[in-house]
PDB file of N, CA and C in Angstrom:
ATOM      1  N   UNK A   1      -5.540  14.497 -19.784  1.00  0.00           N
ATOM      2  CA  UNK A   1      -4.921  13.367 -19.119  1.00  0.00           C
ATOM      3  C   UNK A   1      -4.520  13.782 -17.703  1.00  0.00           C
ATOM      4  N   UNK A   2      -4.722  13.096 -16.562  1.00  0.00           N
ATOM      5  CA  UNK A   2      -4.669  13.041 -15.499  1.00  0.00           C
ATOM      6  C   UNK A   2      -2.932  13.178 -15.019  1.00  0.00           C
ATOM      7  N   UNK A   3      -2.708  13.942 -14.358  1.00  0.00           N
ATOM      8  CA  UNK A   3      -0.935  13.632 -13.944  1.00  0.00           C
ATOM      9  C   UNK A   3      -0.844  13.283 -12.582  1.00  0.00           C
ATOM     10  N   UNK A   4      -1.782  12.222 -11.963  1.00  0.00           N
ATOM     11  CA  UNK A   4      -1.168  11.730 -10.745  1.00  0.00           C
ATOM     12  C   UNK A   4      -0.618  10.984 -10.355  1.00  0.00           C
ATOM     13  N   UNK A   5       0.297  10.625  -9.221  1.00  0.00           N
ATOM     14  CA  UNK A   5       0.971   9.615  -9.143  1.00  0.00           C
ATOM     15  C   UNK A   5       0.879   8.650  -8.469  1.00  0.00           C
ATOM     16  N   UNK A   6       0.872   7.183  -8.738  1.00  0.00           N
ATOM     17  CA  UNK A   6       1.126   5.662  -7.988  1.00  0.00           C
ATOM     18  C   UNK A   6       1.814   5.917  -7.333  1.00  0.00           C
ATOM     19  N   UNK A   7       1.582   5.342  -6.110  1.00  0.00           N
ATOM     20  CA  UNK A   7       3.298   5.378  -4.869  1.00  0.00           C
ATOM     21  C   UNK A   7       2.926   3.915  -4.708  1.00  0.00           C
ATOM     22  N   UNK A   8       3.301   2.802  -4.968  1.00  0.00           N
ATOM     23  CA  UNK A   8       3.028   1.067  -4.350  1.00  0.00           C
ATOM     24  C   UNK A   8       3.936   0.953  -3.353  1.00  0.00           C
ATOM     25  N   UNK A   9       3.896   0.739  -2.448  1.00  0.00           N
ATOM     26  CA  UNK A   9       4.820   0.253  -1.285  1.00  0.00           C
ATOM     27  C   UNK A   9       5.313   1.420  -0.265  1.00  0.00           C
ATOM     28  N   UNK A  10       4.661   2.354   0.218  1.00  0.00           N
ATOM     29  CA  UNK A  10       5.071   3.638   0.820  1.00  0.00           C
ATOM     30  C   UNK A  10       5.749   3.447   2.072  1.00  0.00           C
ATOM     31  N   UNK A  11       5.760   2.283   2.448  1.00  0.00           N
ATOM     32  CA  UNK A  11       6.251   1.838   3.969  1.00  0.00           C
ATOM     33  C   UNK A  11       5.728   3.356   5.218  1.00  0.00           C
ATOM     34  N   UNK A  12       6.528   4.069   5.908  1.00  0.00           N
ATOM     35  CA  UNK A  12       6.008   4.683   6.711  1.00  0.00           C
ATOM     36  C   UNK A  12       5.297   5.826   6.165  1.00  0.00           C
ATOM     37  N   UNK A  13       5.713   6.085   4.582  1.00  0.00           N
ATOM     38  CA  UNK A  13       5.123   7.646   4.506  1.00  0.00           C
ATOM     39  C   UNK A  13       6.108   8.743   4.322  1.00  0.00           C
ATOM     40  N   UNK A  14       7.176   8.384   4.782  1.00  0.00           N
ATOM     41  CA  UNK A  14       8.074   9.418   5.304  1.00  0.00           C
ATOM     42  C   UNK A  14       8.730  10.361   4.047  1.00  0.00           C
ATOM     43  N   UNK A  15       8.548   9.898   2.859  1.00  0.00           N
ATOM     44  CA  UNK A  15       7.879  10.429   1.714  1.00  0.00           C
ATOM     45  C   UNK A  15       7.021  11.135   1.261  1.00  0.00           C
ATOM     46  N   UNK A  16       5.958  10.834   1.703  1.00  0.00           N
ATOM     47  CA  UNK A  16       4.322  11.407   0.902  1.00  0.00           C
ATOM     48  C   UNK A  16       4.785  13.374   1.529  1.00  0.00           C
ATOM     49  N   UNK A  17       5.575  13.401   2.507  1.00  0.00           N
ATOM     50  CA  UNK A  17       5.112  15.266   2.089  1.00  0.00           C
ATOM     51  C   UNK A  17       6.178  15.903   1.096  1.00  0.00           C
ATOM     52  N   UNK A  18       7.234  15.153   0.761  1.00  0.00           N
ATOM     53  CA  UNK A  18       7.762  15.939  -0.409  1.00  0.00           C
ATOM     54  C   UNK A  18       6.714  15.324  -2.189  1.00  0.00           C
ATOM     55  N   UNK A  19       6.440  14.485  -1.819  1.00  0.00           N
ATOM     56  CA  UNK A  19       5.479  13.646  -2.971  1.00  0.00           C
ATOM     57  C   UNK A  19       4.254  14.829  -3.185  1.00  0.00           C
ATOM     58  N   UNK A  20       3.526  15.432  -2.036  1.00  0.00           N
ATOM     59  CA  UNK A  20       2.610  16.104  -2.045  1.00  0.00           C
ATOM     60  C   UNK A  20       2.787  17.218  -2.236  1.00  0.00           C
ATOM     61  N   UNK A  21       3.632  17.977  -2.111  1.00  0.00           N
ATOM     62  CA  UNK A  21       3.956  19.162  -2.289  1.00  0.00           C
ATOM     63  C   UNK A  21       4.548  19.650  -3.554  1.00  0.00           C
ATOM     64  N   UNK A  22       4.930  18.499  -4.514  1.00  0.00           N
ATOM     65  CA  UNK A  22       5.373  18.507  -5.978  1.00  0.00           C
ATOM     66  C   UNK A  22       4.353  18.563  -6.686  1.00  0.00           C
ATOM     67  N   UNK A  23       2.873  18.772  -5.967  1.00  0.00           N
ATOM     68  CA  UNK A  23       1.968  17.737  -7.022  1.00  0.00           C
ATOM     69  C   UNK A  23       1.122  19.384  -7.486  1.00  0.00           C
ATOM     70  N   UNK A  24       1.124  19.402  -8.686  1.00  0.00           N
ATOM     71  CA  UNK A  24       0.234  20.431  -9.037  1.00  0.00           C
ATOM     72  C   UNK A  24      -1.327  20.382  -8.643  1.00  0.00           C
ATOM     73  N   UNK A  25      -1.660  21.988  -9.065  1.00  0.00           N
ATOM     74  CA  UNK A  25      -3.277  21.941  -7.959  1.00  0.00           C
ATOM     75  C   UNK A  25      -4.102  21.071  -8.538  1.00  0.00           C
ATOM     76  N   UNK A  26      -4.694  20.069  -7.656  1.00  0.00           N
ATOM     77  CA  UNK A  26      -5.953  19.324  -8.158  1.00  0.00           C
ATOM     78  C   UNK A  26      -5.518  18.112  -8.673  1.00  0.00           C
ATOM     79  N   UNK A  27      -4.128  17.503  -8.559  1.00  0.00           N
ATOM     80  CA  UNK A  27      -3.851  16.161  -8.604  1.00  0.00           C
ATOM     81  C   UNK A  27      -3.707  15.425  -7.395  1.00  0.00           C
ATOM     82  N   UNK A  28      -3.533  14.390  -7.282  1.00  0.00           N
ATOM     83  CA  UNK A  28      -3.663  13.704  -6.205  1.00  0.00           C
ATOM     84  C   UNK A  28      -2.432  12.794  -5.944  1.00  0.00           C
ATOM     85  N   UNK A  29      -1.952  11.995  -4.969  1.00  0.00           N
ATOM     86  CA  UNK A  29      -0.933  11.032  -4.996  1.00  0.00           C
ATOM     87  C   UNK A  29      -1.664   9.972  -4.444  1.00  0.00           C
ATOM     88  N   UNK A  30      -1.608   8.902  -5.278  1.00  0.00           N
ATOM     89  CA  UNK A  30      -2.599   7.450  -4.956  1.00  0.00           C
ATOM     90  C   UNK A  30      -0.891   6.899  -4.104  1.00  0.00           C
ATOM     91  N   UNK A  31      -1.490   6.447  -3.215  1.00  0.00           N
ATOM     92  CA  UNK A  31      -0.549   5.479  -2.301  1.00  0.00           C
ATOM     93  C   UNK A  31      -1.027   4.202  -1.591  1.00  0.00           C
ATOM     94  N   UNK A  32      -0.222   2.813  -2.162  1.00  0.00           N
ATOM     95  CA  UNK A  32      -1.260   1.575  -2.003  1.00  0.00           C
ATOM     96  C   UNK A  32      -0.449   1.067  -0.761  1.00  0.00           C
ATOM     97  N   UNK A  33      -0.359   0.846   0.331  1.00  0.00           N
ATOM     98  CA  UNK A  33       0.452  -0.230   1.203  1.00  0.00           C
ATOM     99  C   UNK A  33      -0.508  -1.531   2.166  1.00  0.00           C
ATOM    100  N   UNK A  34      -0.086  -2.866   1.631  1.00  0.00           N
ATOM    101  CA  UNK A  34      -0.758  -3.508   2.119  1.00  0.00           C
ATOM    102  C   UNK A  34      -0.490  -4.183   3.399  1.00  0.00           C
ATOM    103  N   UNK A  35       0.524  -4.038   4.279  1.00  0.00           N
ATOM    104  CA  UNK A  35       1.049  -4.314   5.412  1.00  0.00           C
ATOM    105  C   UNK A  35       0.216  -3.597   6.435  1.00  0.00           C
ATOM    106  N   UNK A  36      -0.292  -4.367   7.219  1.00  0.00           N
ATOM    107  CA  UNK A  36      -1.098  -3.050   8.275  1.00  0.00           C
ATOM    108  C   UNK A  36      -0.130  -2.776   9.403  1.00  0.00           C
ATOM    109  N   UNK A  37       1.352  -3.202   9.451  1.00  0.00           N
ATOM    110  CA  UNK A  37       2.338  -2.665  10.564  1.00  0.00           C
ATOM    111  C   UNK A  37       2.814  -1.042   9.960  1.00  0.00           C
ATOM    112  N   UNK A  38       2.535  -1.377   8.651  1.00  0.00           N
ATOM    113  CA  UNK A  38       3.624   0.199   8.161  1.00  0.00           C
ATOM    114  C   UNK A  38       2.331   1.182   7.415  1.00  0.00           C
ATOM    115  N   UNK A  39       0.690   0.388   7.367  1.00  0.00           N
ATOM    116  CA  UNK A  39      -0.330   0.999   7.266  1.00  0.00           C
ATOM    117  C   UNK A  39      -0.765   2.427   7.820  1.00  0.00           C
ATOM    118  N   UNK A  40      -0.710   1.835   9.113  1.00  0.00           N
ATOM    119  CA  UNK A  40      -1.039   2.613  10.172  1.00  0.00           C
ATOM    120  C   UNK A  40      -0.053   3.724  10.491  1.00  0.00           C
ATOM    121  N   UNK A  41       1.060   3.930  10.376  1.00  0.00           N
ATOM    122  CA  UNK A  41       1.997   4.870  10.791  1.00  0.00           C
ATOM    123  C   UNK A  41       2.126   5.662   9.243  1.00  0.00           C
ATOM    124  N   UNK A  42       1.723   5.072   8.138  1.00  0.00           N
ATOM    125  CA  UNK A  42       1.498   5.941   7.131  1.00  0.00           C
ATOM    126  C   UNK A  42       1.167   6.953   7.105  1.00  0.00           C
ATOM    127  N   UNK A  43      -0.664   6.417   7.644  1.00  0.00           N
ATOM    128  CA  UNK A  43      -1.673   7.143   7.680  1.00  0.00           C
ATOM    129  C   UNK A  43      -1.553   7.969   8.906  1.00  0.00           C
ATOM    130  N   UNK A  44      -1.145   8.125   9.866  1.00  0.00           N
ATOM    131  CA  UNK A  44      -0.728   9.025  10.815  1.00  0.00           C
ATOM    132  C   UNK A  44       0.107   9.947   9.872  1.00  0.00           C
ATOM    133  N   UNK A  45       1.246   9.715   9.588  1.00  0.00           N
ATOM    134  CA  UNK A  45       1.844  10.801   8.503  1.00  0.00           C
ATOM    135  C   UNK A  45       1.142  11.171   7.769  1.00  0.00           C
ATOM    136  N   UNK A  46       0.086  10.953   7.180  1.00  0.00           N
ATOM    137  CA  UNK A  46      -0.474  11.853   6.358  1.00  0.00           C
ATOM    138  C   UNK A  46      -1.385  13.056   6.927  1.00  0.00           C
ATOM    139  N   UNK A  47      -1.964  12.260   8.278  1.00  0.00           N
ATOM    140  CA  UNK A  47      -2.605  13.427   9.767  1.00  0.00           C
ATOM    141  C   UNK A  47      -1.689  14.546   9.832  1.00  0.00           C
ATOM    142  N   UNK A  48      -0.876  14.114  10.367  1.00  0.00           N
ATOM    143  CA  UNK A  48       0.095  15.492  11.099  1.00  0.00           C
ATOM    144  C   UNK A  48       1.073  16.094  10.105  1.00  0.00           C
ATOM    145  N   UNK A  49       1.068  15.908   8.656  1.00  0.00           N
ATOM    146  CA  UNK A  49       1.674  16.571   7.730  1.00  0.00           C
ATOM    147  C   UNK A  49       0.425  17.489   7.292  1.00  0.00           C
ATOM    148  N   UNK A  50      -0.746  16.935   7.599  1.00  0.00           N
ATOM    149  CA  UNK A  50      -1.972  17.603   7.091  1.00  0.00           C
ATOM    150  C   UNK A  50      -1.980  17.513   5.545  1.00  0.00           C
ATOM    151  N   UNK A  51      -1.654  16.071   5.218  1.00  0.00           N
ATOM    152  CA  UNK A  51      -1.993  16.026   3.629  1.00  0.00           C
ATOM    153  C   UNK A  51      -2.900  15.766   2.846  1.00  0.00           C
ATOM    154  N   UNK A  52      -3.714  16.694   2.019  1.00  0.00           N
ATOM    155  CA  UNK A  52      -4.778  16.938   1.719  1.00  0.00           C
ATOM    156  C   UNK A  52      -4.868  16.205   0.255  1.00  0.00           C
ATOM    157  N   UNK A  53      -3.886  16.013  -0.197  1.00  0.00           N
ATOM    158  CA  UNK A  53      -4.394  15.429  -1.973  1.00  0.00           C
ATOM    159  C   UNK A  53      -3.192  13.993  -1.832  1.00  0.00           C
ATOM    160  N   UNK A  54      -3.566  13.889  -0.850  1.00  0.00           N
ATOM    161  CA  UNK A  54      -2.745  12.146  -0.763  1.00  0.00           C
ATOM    162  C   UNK A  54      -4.030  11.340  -0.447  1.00  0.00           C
ATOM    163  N   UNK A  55      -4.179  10.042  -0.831  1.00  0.00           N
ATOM    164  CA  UNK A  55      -4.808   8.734  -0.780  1.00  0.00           C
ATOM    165  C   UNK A  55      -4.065   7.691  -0.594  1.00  0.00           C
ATOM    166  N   UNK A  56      -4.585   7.359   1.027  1.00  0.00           N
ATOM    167  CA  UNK A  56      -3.964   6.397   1.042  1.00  0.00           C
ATOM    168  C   UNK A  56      -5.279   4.839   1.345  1.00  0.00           C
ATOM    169  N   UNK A  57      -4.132   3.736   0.686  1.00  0.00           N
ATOM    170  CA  UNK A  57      -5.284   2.619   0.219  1.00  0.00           C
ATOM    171  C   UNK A  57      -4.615   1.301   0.983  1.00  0.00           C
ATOM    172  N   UNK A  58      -4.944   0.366   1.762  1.00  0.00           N
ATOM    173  CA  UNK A  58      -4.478  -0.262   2.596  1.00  0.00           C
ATOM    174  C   UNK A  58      -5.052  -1.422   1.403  1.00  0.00           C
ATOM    175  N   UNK A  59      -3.519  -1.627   0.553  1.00  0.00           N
ATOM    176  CA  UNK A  59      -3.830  -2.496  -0.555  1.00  0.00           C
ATOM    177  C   UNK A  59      -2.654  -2.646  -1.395  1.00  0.00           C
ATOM    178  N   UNK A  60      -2.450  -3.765  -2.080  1.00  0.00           N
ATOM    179  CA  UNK A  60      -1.204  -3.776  -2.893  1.00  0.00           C
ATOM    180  C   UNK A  60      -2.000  -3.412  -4.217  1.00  0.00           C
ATOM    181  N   UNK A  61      -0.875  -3.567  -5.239  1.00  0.00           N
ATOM    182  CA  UNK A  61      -1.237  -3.725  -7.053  1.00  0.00           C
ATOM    183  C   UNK A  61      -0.943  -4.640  -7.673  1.00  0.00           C
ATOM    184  N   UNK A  62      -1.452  -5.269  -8.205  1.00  0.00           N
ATOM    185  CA  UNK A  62      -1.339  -6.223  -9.235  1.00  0.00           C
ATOM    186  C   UNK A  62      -1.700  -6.121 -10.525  1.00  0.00           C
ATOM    187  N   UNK A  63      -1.917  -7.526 -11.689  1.00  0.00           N
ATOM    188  CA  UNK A  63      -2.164  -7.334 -12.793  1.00  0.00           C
ATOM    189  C   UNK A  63      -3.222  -7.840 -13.391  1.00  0.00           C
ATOM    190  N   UNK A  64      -4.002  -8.616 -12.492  1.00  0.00           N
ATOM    191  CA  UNK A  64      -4.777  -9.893 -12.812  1.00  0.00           C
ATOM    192  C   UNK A  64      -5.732  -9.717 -11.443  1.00  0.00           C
ATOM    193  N   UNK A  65      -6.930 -10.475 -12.041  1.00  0.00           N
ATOM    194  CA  UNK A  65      -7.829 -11.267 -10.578  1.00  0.00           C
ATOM    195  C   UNK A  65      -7.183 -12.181 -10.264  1.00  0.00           C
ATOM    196  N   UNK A  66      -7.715 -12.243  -9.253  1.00  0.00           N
ATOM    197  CA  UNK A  66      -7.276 -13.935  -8.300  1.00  0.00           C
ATOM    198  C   UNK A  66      -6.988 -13.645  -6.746  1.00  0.00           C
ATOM    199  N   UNK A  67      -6.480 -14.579  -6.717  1.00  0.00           N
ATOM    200  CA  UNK A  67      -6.103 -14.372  -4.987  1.00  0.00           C
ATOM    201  C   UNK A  67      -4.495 -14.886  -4.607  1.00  0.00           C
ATOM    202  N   UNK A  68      -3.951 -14.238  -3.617  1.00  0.00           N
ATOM    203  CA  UNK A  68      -2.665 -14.545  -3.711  1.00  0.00           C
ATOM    204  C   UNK A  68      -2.450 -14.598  -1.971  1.00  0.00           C
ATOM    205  N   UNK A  69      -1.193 -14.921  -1.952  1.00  0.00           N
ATOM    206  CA  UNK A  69      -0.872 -15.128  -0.035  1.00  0.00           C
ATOM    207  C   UNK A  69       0.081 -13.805   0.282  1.00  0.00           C
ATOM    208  N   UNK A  70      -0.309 -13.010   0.702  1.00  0.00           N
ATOM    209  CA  UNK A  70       0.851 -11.965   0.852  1.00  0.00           C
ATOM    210  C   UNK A  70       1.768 -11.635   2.520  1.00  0.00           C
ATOM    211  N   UNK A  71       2.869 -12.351   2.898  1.00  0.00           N
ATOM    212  CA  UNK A  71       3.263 -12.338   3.705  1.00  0.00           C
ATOM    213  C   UNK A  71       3.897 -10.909   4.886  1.00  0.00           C
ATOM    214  N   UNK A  72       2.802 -10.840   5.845  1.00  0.00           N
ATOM    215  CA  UNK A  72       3.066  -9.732   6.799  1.00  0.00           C
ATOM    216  C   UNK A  72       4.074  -9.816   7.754  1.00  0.00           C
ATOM    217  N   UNK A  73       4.360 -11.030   8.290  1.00  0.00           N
ATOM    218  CA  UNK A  73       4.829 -11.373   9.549  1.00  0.00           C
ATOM    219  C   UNK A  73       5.765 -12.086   9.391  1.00  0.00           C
ATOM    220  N   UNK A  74       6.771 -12.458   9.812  1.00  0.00           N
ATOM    221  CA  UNK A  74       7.846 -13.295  10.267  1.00  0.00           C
ATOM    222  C   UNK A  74       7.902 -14.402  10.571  1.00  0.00           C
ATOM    223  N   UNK A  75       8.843 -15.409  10.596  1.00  0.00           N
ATOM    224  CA  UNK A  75       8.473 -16.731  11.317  1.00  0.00           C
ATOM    225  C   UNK A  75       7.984 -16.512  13.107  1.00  0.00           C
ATOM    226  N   UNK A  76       8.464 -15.576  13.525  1.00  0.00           N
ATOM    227  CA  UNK A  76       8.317 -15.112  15.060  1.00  0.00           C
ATOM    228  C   UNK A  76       7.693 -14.116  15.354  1.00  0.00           C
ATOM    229  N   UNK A  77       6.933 -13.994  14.271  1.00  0.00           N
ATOM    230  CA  UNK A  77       5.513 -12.966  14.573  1.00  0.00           C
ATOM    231  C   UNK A  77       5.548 -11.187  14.244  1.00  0.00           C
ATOM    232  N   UNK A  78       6.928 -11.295  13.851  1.00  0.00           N
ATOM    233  CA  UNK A  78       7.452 -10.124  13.823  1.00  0.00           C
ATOM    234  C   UNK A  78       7.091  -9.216  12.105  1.00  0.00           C
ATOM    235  N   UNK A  79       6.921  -8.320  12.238  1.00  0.00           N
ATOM    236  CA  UNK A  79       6.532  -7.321  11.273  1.00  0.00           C
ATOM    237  C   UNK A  79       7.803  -7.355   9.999  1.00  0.00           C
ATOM    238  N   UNK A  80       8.071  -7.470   9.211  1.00  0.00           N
ATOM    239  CA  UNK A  80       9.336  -7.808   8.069  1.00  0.00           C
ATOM    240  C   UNK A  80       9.633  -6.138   7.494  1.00  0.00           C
ATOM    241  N   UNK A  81       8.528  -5.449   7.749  1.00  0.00           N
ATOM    242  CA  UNK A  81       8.923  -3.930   7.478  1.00  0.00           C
ATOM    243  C   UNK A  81       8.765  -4.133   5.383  1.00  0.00           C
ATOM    244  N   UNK A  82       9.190  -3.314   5.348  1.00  0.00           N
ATOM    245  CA  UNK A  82       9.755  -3.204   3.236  1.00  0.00           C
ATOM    246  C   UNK A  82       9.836  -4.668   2.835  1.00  0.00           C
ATOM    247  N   UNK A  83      10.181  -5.480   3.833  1.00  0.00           N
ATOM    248  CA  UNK A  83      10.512  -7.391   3.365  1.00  0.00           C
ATOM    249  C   UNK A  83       9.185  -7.722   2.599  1.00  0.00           C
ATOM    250  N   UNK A  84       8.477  -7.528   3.247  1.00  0.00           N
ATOM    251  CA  UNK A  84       6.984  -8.527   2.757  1.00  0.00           C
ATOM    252  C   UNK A  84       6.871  -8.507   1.756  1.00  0.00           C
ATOM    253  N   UNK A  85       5.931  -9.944   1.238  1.00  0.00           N
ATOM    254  CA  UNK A  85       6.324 -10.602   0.098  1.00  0.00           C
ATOM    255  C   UNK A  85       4.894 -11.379  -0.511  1.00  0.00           C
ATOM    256  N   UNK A  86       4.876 -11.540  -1.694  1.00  0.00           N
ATOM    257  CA  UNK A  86       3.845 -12.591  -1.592  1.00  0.00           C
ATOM    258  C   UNK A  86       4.381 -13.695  -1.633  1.00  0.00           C
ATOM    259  N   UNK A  87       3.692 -15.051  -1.537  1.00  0.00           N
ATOM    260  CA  UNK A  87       4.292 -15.863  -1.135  1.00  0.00           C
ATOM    261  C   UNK A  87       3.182 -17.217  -1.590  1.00  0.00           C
ATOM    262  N   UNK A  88       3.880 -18.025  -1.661  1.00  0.00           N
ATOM    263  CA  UNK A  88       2.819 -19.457  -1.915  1.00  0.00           C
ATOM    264  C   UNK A  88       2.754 -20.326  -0.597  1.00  0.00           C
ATOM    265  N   UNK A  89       3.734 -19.768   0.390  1.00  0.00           N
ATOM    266  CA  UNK A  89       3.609 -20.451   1.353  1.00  0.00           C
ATOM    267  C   UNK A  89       2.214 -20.150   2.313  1.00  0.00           C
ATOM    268  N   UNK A  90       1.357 -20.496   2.832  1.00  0.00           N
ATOM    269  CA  UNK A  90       0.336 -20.508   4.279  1.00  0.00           C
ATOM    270  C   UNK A  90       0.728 -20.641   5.376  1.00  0.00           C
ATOM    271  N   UNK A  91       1.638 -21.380   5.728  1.00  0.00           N
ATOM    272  CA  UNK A  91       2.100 -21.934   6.610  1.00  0.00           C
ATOM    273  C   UNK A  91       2.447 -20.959   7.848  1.00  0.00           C
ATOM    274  N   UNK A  92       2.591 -19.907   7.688  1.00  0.00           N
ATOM    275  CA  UNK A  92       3.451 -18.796   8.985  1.00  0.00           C
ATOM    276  C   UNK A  92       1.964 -17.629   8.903  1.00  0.00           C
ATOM    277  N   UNK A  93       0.789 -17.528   8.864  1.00  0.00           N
ATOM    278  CA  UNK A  93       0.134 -16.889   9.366  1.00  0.00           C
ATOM    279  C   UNK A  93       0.329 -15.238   7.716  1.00  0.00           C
ATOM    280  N   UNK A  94       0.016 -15.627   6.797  1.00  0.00           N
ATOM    281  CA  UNK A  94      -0.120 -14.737   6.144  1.00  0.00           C
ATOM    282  C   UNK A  94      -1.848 -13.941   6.119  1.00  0.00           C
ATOM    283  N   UNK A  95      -1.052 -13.011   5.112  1.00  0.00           N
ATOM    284  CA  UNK A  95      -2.383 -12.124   5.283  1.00  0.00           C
ATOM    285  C   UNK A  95      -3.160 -12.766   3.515  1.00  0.00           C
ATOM    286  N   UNK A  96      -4.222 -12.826   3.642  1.00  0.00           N
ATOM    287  CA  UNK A  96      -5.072 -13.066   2.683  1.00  0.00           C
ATOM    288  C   UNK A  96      -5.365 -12.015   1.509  1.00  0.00           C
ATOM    289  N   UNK A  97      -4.750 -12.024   0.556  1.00  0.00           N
ATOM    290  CA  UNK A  97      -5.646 -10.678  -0.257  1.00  0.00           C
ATOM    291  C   UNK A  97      -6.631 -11.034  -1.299  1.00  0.00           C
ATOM    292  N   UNK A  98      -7.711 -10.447  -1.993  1.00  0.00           N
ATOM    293  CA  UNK A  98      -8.298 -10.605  -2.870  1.00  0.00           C
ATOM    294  C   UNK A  98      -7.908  -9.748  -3.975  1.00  0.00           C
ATOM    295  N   UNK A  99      -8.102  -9.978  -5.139  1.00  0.00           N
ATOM    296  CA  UNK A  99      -7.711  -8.763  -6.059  1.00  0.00           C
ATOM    297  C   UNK A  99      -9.390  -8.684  -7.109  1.00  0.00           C
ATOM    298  N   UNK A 100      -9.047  -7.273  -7.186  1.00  0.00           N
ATOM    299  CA  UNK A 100      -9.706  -7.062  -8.520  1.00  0.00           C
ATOM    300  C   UNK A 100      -9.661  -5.992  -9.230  1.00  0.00           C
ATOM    301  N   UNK A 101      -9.912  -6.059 -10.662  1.00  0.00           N
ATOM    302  CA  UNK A 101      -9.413  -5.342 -11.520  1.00  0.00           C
ATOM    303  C   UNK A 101     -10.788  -4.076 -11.616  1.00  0.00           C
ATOM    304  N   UNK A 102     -10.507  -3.117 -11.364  1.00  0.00           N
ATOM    305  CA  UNK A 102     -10.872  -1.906 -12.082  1.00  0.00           C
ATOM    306  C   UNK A 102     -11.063  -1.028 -13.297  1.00  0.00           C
ATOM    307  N   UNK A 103      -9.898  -1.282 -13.814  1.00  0.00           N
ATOM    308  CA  UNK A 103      -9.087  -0.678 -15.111  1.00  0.00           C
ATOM    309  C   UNK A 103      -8.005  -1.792 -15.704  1.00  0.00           C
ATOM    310  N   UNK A 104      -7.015  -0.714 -15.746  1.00  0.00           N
ATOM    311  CA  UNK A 104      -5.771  -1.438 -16.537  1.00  0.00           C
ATOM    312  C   UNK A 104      -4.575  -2.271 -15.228  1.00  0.00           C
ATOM    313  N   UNK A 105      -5.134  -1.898 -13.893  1.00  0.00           N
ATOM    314  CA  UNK A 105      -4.229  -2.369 -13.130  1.00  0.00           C
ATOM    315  C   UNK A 105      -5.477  -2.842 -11.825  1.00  0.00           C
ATOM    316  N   UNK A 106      -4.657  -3.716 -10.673  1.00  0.00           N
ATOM    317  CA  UNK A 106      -5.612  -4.244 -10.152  1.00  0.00           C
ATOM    318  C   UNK A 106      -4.865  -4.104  -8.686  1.00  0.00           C
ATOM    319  N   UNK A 107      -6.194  -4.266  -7.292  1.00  0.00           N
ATOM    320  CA  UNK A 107      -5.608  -4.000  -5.856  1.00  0.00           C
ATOM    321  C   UNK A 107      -5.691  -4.963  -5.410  1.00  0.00           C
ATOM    322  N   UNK A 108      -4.943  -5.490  -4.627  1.00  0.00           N
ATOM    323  CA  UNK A 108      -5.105  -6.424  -3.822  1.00  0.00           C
ATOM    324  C   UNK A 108      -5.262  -6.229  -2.238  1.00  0.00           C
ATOM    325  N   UNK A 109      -6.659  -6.040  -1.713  1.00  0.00           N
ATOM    326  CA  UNK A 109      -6.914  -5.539  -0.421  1.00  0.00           C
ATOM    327  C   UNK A 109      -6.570  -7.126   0.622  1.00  0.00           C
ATOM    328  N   UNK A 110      -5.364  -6.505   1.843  1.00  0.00           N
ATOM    329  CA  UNK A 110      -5.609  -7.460   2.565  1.00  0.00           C
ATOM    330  C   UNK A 110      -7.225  -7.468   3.252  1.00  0.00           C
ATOM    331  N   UNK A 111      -6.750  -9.040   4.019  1.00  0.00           N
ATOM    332  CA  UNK A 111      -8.250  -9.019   4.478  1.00  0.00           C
ATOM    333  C   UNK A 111      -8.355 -10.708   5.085  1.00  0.00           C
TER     334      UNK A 111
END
């Protein structure tokens, strides 16, 4: 049996090098974030920590197929940080995700 770990929601990262450094040889740390404001500065942390058995997946988790509205932005355009949400609303410029199932759990890639 596999001992690696889910991280869903990593926001900057600022995590993943004590996460990585716990992880015995040859496991990995799966890390899903679907916000591309706190995406990107993730994945820079994982550059300049030089982390080698981290994955990171510009994607949420879910449980099911389908499609859902997952809110990035603010009413004023602004980034919500850890806030974001899914949402039934359209109306304020959300991000689109698709999901699909793999296994026992499922991603929802913006897009």
């Amino acid at each position: 049996m596999r001992r690696d770990i889910i991280h869903a929601g990593t926001f900057f990262g600022d995590f993943l090098p004590a996460l990585s450094t716990a992880m015995a040889e040859r496991r990995r740390v799966r890390v899903y974030r679907p916000n591309p404001g706190s995406f990107d500065p993730a994945r820079k942390s994982l550059a300049l920590n030089g982390l080698r058995n981290v994955t990171l997946t510009n994607a949420a988790l879910s449980n099911r197929e389908g499609t859902l509205v997952f809110r990035t932005r603010d009413a004023e355009g602004g980034s919500p940080g850890g806030l974001s949400r899914v949402t039934g609303d359209s109306a304020r410029t959300p991000t689109r995700c698709r999901r699909s199932c793999p296994a026992t759990w499922c991603r929802c890639r913006a897009g």
